[in-house]
C-alpha atoms as a PDB file:
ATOM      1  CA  UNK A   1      -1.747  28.710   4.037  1.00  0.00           C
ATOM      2  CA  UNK A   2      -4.834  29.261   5.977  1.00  0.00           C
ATOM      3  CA  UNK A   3      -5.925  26.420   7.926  1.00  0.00           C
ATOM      4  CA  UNK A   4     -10.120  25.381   8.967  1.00  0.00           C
ATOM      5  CA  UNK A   5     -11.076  24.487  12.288  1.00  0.00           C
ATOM      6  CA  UNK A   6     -14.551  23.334  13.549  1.00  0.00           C
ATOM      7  CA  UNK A   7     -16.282  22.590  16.998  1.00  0.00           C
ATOM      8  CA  UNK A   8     -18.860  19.878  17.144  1.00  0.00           C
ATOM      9  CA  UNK A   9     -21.174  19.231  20.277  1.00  0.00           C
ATOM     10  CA  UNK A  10     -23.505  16.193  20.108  1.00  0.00           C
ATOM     11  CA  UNK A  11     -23.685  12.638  20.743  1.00  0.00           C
ATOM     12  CA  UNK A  12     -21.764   9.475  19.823  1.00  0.00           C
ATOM     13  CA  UNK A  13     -23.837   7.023  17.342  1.00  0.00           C
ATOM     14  CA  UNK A  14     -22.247   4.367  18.144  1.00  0.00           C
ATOM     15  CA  UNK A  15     -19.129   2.846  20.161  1.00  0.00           C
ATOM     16  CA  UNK A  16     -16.042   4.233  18.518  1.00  0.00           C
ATOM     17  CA  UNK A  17     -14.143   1.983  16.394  1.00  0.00           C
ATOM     18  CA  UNK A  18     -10.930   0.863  17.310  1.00  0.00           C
ATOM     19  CA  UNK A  19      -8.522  -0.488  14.599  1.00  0.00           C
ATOM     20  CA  UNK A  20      -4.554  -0.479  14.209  1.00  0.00           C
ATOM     21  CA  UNK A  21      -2.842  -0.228  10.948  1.00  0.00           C
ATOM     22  CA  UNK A  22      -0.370  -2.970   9.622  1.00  0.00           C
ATOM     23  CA  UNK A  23       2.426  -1.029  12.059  1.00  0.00           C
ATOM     24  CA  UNK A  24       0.631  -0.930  14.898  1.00  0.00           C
ATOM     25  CA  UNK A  25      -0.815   2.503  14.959  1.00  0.00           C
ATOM     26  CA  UNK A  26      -3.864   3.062  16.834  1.00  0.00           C
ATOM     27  CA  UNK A  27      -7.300   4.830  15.300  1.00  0.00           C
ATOM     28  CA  UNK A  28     -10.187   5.278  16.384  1.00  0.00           C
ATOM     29  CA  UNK A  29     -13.402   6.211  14.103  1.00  0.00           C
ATOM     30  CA  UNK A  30     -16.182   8.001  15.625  1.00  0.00           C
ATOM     31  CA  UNK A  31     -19.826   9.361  14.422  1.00  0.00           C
ATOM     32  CA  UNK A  32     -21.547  11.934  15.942  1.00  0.00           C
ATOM     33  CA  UNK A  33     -24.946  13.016  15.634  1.00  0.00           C
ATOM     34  CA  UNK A  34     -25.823  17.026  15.978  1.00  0.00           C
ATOM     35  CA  UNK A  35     -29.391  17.643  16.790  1.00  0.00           C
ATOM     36  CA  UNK A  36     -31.058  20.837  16.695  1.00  0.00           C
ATOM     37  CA  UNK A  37     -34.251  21.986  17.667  1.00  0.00           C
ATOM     38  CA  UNK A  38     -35.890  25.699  17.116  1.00  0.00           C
ATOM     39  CA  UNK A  39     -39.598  26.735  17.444  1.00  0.00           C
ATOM     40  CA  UNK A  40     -41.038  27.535  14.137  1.00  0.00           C
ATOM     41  CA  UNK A  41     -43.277  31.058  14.924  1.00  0.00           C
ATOM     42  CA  UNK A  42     -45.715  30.221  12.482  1.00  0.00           C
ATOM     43  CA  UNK A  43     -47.196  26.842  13.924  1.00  0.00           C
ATOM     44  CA  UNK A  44     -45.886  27.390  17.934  1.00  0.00           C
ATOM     45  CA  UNK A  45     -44.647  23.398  17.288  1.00  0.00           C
ATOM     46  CA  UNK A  46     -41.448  22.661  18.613  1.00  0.00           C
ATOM     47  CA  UNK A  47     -39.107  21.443  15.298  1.00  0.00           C
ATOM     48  CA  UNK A  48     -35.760  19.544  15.200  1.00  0.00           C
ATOM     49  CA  UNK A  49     -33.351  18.426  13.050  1.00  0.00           C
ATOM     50  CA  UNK A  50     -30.321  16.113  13.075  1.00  0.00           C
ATOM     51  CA  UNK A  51     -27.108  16.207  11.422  1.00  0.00           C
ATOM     52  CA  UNK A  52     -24.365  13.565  11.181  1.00  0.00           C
ATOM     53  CA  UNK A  53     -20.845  13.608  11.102  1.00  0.00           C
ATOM     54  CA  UNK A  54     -17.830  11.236  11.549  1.00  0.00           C
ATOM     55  CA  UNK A  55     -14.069  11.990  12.551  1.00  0.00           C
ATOM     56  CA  UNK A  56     -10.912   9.889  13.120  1.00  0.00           C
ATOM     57  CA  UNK A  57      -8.137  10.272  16.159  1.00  0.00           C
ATOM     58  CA  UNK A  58      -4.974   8.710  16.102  1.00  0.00           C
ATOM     59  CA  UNK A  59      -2.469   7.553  18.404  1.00  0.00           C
ATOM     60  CA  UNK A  60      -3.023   7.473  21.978  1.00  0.00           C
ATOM     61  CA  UNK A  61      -5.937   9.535  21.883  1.00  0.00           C
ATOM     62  CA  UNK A  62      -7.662   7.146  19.899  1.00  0.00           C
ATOM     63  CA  UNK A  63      -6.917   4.548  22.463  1.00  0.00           C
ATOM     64  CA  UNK A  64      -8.096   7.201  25.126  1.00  0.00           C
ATOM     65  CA  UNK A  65     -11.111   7.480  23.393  1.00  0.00           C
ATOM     66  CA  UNK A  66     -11.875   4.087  22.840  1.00  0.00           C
ATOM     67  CA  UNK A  67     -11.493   3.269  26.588  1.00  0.00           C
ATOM     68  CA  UNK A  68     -13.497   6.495  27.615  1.00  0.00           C
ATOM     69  CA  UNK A  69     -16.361   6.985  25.578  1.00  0.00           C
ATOM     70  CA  UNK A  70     -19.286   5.275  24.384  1.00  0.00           C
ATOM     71  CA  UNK A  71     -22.827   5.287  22.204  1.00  0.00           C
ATOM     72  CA  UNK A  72     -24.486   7.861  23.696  1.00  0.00           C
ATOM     73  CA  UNK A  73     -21.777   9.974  25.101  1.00  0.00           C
ATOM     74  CA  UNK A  74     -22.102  13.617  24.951  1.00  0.00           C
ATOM     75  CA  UNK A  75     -18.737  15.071  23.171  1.00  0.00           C
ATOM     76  CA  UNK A  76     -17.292  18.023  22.301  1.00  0.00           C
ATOM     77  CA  UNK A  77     -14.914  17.913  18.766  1.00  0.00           C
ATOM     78  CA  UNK A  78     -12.370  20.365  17.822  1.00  0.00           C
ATOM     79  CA  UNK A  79     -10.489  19.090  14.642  1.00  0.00           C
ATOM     80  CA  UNK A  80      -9.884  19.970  11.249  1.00  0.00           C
ATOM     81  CA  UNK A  81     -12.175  19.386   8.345  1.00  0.00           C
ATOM     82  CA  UNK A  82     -10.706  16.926   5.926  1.00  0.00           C
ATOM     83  CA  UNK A  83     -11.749  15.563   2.351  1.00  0.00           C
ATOM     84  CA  UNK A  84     -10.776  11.896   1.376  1.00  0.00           C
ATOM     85  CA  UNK A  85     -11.553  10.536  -2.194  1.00  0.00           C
ATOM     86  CA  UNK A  86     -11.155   6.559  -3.377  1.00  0.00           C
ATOM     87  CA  UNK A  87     -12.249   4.563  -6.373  1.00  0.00           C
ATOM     88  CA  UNK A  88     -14.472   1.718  -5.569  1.00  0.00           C
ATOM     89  CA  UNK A  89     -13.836  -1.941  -6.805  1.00  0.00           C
ATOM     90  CA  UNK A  90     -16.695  -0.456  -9.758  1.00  0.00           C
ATOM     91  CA  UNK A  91     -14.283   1.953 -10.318  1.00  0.00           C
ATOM     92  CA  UNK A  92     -16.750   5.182  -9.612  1.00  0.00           C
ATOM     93  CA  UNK A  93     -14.698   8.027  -7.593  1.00  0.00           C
ATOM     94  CA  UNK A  94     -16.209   8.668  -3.597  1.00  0.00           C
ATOM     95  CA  UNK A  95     -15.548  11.212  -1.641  1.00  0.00           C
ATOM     96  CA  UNK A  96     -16.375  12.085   2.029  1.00  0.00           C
ATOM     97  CA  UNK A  97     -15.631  15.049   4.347  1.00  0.00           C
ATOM     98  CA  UNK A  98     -14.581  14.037   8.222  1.00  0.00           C
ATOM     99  CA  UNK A  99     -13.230  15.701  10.860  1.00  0.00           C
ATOM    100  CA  UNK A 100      -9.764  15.098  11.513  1.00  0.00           C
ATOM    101  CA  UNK A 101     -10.263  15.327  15.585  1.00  0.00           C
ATOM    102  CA  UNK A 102      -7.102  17.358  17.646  1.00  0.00           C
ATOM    103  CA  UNK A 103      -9.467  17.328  20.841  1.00  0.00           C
ATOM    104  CA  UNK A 104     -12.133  15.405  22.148  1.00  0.00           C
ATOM    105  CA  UNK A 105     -13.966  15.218  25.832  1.00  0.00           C
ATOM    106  CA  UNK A 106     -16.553  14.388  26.872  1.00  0.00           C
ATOM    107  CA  UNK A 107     -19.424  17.549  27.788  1.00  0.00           C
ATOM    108  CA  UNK A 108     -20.185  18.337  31.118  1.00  0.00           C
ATOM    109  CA  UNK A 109     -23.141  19.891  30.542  1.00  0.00           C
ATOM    110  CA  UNK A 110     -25.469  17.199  31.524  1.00  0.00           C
ATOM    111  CA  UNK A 111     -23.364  14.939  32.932  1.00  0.00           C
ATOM    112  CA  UNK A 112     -19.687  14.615  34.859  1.00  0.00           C
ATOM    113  CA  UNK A 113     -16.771  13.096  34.331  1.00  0.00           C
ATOM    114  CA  UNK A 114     -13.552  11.407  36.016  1.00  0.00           C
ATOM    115  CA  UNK A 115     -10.129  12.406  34.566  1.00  0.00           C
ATOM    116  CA  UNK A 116      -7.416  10.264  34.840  1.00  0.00           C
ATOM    117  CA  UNK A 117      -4.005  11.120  33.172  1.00  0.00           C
ATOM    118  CA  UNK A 118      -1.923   7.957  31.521  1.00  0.00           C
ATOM    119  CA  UNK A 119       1.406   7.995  31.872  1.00  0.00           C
ATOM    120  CA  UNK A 120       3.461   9.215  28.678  1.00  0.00           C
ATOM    121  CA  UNK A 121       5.211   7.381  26.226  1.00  0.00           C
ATOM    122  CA  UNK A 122       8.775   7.120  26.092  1.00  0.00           C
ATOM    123  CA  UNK A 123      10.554   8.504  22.577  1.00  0.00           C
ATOM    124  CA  UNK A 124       9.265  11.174  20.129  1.00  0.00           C
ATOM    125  CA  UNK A 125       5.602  12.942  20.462  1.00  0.00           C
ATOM    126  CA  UNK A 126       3.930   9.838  18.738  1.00  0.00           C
ATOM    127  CA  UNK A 127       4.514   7.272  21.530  1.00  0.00           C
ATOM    128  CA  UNK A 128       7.293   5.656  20.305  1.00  0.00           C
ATOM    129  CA  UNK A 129       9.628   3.454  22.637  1.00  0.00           C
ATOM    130  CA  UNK A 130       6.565   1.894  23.973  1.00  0.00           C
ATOM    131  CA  UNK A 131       7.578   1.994  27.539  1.00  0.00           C
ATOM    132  CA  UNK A 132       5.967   4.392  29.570  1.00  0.00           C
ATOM    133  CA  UNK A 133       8.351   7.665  30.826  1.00  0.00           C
ATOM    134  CA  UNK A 134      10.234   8.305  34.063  1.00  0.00           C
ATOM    135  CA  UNK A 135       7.343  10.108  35.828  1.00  0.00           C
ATOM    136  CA  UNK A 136       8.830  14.091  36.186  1.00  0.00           C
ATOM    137  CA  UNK A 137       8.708  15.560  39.605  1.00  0.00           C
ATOM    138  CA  UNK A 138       5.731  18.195  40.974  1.00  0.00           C
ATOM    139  CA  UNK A 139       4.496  20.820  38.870  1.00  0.00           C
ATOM    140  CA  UNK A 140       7.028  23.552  38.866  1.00  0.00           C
ATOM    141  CA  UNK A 141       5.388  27.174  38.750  1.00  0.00           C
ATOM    142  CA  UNK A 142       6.409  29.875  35.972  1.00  0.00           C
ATOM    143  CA  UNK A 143       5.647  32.986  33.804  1.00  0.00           C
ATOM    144  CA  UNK A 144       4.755  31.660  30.800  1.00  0.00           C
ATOM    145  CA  UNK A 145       3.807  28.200  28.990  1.00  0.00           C
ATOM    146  CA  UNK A 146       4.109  27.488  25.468  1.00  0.00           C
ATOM    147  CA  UNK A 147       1.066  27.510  22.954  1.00  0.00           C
ATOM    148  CA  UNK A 148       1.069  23.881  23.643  1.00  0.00           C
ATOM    149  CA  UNK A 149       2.197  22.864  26.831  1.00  0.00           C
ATOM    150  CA  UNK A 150      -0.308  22.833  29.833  1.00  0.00           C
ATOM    151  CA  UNK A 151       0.077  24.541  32.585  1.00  0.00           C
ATOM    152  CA  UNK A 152      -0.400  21.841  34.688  1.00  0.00           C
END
């Protein structure tokens, strides 16, 4: 099944939104705004144009991002286009499309930026356990890294 990816560069709206659902899962809600600007040849003016877009994060990332970023921010988005659809209390049918983010930073562009790496989560790849992981010893060096792992 193929899958969609997009890369958005632009600049936060607003704080993102923080929230947790009934089991404690974090997520974070961002909007982005995309602005674009292009001389038109047939007036020598200067034009632009804006586009805007929201995404959602989960999990510690969202928590990352929440702690990290902030209206104004310059970001970069890689994530997955996504289509929700609801009824209103009315009962008329809504849809929207976001961007279901996988990565997020902030660009460095304009600007620079501090990194500092939080400790992992005990248990599975969601952060489970809730207590933070034996920290593993120095980098080891090898061949090869897996599609996901970094080499660092």
């Amino acid at each position: 099944m193929p899958d969609n990816s997009v890369t958005v560069v632009g600049n936060l709206t607003q704080d993102p939104e923080l929230r947790f659902t009934p089991s404690g899962v974090a997520m974070a809600r961002i909007s982005v705004a995309v602005n674009r600007r292009w001389m038109n040849r047939n007036t020598n003016e200067w034009e632009e144009e804006a586009s805007f877009f929201s995404g959602t994060c989960w999990q510690e990332m969202a928590e990352n991002v929440s702690e990290s970023l902030q209206k104004g921010s310059r970001v970069i988005i890689n994530g997955r286009l996504q289509q929700r659809s609801w009824e209103t209390q009315e009962g008329e049918r809504r849809s929207v499309v976001e961007i279901r983010i996988d990565e997020i930073g902030p660009s460095l562009r304009w600007a620079t930026a501090s990194v500092t790496r939080t400790p992992r989560r005990g248990g599975d790849n969601w952060g489970g356990g809730g207590r933070p992981a034996a920290r593993p010893p120095g980098p080891v060096a090898r061949e090869t890294y897996g599609p996901d792992e970094a080499p660092f």
